[in-house]
Protein backbone atom coordinates (compact mmCIF):
# COMPACT_ATOMS: atom_id res chain seq x y z
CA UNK A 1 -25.06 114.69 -20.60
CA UNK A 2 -22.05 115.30 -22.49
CA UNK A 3 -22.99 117.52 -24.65
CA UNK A 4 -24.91 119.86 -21.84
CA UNK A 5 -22.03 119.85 -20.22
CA UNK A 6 -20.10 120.90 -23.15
CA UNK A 7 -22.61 123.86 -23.25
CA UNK A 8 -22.61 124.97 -20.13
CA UNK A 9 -18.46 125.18 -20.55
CA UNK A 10 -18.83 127.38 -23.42
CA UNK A 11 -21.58 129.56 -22.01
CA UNK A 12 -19.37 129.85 -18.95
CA UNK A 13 -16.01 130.61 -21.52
CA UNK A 14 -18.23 133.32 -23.60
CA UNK A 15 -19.55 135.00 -20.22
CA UNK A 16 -15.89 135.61 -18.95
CA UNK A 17 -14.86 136.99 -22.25
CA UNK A 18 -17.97 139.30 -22.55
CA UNK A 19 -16.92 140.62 -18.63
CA UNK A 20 -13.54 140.44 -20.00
CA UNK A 21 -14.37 143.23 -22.78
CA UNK A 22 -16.58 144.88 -20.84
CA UNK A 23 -13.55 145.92 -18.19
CA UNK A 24 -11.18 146.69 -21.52
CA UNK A 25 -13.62 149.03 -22.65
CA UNK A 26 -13.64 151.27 -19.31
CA UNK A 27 -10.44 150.90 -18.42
CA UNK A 28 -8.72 151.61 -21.52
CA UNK A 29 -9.78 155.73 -21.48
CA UNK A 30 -8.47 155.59 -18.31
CA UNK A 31 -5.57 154.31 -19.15
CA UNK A 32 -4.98 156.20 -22.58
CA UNK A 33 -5.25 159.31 -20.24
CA UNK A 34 -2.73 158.39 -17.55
CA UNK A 35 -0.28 157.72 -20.28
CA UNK A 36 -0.99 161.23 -22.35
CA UNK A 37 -0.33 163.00 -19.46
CA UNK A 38 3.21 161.83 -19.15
CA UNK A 39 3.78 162.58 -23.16
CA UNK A 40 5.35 165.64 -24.23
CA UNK A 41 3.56 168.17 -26.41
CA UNK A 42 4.18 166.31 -29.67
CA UNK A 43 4.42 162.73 -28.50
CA UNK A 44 1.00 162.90 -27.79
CA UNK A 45 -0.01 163.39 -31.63
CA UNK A 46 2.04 160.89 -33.01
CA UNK A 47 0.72 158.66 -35.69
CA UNK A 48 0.69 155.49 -35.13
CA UNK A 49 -0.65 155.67 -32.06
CA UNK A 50 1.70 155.08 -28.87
CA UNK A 51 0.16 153.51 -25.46
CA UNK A 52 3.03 154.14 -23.28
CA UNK A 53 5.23 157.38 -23.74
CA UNK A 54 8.96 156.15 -24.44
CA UNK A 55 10.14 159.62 -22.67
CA UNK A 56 7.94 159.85 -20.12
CA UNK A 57 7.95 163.27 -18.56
CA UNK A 58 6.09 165.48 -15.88
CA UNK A 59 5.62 168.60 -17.88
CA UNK A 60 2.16 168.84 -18.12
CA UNK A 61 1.70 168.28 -14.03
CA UNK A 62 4.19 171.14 -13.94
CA UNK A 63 2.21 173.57 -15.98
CA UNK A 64 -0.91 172.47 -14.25
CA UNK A 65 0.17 173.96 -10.71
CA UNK A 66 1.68 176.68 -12.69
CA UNK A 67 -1.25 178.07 -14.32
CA UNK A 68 -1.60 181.71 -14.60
CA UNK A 69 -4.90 183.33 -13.15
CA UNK A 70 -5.98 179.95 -11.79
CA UNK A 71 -4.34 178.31 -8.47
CA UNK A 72 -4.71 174.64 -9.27
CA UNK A 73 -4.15 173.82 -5.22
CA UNK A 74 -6.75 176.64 -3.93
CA UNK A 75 -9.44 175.00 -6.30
CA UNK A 76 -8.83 171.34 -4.80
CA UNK A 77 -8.94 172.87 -1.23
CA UNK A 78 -12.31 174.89 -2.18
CA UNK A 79 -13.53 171.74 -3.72
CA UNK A 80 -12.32 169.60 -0.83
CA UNK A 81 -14.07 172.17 1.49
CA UNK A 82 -17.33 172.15 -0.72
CA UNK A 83 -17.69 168.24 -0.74
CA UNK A 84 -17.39 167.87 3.04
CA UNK A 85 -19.91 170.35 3.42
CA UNK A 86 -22.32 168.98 1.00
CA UNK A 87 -21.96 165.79 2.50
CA UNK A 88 -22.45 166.59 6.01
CA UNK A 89 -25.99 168.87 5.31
CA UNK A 90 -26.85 166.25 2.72
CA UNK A 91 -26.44 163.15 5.27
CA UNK A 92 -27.29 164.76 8.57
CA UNK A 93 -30.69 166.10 6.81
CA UNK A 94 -31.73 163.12 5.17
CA UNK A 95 -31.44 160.64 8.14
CA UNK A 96 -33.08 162.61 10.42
CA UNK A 97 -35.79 162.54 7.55
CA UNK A 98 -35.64 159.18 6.72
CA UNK A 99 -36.13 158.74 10.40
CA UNK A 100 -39.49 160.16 10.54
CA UNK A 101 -41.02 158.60 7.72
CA UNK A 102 -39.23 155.12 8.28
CA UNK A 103 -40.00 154.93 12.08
CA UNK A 104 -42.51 157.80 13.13
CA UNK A 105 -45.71 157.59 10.74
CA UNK A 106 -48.23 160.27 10.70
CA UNK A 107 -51.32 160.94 9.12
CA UNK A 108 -50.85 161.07 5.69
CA UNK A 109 -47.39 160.21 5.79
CA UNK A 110 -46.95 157.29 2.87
CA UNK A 111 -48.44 160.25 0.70
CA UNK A 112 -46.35 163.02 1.08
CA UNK A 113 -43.38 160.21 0.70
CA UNK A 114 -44.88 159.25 -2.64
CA UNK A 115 -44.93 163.09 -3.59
CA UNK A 116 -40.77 163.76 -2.47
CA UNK A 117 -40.26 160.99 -4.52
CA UNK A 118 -42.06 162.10 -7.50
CA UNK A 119 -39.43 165.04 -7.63
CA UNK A 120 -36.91 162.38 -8.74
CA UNK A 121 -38.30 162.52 -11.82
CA UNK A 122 -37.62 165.92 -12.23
CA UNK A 123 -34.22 166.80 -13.74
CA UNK A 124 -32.05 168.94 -11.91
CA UNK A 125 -31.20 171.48 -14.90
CA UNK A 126 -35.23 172.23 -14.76
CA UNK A 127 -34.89 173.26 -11.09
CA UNK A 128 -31.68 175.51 -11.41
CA UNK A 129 -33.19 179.00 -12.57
CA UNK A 130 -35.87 178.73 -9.56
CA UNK A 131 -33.14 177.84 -7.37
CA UNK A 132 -30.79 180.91 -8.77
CA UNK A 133 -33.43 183.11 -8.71
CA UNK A 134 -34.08 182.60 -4.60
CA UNK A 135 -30.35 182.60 -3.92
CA UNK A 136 -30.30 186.08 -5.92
CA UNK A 137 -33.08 186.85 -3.68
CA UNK A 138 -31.33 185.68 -0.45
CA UNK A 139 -27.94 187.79 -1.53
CA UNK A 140 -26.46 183.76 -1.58
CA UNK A 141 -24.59 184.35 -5.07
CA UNK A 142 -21.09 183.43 -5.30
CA UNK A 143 -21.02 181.90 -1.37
CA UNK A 144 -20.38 178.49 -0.34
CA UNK A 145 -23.54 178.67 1.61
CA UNK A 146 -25.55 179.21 -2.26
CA UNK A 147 -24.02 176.06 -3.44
CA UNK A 148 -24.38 173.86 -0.26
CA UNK A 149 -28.44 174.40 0.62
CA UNK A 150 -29.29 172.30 -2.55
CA UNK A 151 -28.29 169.34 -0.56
CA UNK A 152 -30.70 169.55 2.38
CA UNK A 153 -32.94 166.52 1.88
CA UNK A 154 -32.25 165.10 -1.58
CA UNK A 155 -35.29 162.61 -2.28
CA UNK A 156 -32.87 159.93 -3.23
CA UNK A 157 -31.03 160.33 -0.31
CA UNK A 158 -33.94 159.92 1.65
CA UNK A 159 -35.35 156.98 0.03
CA UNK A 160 -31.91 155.09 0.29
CA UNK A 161 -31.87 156.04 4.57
CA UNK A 162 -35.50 155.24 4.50
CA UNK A 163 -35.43 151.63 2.85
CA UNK A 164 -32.66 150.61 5.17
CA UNK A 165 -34.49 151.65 8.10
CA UNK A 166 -37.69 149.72 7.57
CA UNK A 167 -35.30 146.59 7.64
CA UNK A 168 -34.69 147.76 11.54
CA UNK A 169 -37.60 145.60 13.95
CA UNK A 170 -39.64 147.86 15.84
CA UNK A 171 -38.84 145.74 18.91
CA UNK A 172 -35.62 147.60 19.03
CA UNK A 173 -37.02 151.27 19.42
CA UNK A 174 -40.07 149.89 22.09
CA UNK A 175 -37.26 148.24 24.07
CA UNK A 176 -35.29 151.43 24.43
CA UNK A 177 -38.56 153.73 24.81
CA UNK A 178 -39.39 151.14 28.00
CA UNK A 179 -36.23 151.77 29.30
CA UNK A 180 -36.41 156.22 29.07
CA UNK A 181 -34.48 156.58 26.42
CA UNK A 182 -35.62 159.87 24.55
CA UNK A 183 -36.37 160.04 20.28
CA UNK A 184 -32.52 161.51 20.20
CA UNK A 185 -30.96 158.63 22.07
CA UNK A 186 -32.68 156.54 19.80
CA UNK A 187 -31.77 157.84 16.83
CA UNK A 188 -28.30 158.87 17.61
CA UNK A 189 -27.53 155.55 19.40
CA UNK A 190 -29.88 152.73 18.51
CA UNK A 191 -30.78 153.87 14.60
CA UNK A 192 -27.92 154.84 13.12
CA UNK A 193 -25.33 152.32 14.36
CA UNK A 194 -27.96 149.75 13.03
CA UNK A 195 -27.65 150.99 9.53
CA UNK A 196 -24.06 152.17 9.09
CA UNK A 197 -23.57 150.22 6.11
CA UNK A 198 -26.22 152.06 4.19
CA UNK A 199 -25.07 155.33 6.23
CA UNK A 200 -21.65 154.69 4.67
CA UNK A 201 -22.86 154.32 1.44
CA UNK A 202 -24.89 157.82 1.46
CA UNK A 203 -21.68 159.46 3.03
CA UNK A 204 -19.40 158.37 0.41
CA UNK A 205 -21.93 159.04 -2.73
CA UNK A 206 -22.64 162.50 -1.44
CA UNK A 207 -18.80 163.16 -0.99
CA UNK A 208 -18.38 162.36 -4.51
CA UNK A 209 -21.04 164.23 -5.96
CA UNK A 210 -19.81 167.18 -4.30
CA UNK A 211 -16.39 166.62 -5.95
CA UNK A 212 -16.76 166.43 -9.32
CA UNK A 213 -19.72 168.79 -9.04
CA UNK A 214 -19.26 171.32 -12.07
CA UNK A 215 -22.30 173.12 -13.13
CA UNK A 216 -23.86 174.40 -10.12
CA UNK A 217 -20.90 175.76 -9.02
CA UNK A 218 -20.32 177.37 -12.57
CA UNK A 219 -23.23 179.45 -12.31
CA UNK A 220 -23.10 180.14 -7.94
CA UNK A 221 -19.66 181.51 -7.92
CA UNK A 222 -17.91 184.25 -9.83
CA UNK A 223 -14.82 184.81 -7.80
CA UNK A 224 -12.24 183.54 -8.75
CA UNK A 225 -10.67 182.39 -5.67
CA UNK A 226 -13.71 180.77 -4.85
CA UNK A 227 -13.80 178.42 -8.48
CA UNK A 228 -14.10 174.72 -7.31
CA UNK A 229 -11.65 172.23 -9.19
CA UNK A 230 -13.91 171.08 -12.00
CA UNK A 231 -14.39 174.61 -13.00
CA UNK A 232 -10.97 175.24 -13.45
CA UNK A 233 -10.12 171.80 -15.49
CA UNK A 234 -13.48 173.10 -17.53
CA UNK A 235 -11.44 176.98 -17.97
CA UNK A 236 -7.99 174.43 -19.12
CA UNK A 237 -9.87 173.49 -22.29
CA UNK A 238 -9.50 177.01 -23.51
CA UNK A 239 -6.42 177.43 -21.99
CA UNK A 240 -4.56 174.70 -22.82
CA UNK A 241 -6.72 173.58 -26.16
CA UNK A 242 -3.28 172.73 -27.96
CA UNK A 243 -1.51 171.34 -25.13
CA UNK A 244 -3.73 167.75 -23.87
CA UNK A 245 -1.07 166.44 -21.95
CA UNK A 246 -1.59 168.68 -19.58
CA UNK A 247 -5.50 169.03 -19.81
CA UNK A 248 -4.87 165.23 -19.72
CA UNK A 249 -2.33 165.68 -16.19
CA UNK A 250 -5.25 167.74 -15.04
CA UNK A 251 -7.94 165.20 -15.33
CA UNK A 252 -5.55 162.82 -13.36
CA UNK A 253 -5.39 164.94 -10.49
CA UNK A 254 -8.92 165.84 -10.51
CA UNK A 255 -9.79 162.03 -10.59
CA UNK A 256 -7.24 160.24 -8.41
CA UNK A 257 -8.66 161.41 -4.83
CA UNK A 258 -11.76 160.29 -5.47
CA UNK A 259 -10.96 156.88 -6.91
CA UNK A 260 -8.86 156.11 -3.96
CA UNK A 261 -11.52 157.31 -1.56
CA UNK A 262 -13.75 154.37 -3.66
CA UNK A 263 -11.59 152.07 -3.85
CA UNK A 264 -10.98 151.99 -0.07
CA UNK A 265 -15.29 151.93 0.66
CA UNK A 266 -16.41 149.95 -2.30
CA UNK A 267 -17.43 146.99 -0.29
CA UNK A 268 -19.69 149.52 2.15
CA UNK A 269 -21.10 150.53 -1.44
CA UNK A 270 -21.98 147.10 -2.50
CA UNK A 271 -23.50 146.42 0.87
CA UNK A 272 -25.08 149.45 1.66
CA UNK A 273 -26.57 149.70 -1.80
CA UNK A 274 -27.93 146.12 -1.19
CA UNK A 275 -29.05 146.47 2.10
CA UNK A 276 -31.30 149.81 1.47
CA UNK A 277 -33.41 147.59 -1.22
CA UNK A 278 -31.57 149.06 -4.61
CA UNK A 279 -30.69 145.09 -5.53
């Protein structure tokens, strides 16, 4: 008794300090570049290393929003622009398809599910030159419009609206369709309100992957007024290749809206996530 109880203590003890690692090891770059970009030019090289800067300065935030041929604050409003836009054509399309193959079966139906989500397994690098190629065709090259149509319908997307809509009872649509209501009403008023957690969930993963979004973009647009954030903190590393603290300041600015916008909906995440069967 003793000595399973002595066991159980130390397995306890061990699993802590495993977690305990575990959060070091992913915080730590995080911190390493918070503190780099409040280093000077040569603090930042000095041997032995130095965690926290002992004249901590702003410099390299300075030089960020004073870049020359780049306008650090028109590529966080483009990017800004680009993510709400991905994420409204991403979550408006995929609910309304979820919809129909959650709640409105047809003939063949489970099928063609089972073949949209066989293009999961398909990486998205294989399906960029097709997609270049027919927004050459369409004259969609270097628009916002070119970069957003991707999003219409992502398979994963779908699945994750679909899942948590087979959770909703039946009873529920019958009800209203005794009562007049039409497929819209439904939808709008009975359906989605039912699975907002889930809805959150695909809101605020589609937000982010439209932020930090860098390759597409890299080959869509060529203006460069148009150049989303992460392009322009990928054109730094030539620019400033000498100067980290402030590719490092960069990186901090690039990250910190989008880790606040988690760290407000991360319980919607964890429930969402849970409640459209990805356990």
């Amino acid at each position: 008794m003793r000595k399973s109880r002595t066991f159980a203590i130390s397995k306890t003890v061990l699993l802590y300090l495993m977690i305990a690692l575990l959060i070091v090891i992913n915080i730590l770059p995080f911190f390493w570049m918070v503190s780099s970009s409040l280093k000077g030019e040569e603090a930042i090289r000095t041997i032995p290393i130095k965690w926290l800067p002992e004249h901590p300065t702003l410099e390299g935030y300075v030089r960020v929003f004073n870049m020359k041929g780049f306008s650090f604050t028109r590529a966080s409003l483009n990017s800004l622009f680009l993510a709400v836009a991905m994420t409204l054509v991403e979550v408006g399309s995929s609910t309304a398809a979820a919809f129909v193959f959650a709640k409105l079966p047809f003939r063949g139906s489970g099928k063609l599910f089972g073949v949209y989500l066989a293009t999961m397994m398909i990486p998205g690098t294989v399906t960029m030159v097709p997609n270049y190629i027919i927004l050459r065709t369409l004259g969609l090259l270097d628009t916002y419009t070119g970069l957003v149509l991707p999003s219409l319908g992502r398979a994963f997307s779908v699945f994750l609206m679909r899942q948590s809509m087979m959770g909703v009872n039946d009873a529920y649509m019958e009800s209203a369709f005794l009562d007049g209501a039409s497929l819209y009403r439904i939808f709008f008023s009975i359906m989605l309100p039912m699975v907002t957690p889930t809805l959150a969930t695909l809101t605020l993963l589609s937000f982010m992957g439209g932020w930090n979004s860098y390759l597409w973009p890299l080959i869509v647009l060529t203006s460069t007024s148009k150049q989303t954030l992460q392009v322009v903190l990928g054109n730094m590393n030539s620019m400033y290749e000498s100067n980290e603290h402030v590719l490092m300041a960069g990186a901090v600015l690039t990250i910190l809206p989008i880790l606040v916008v988690y760290l407000i909906s991360q319980k919607y995440v964890d429930q969402g996530i849970s409640v459209g069967g990805l356990k």
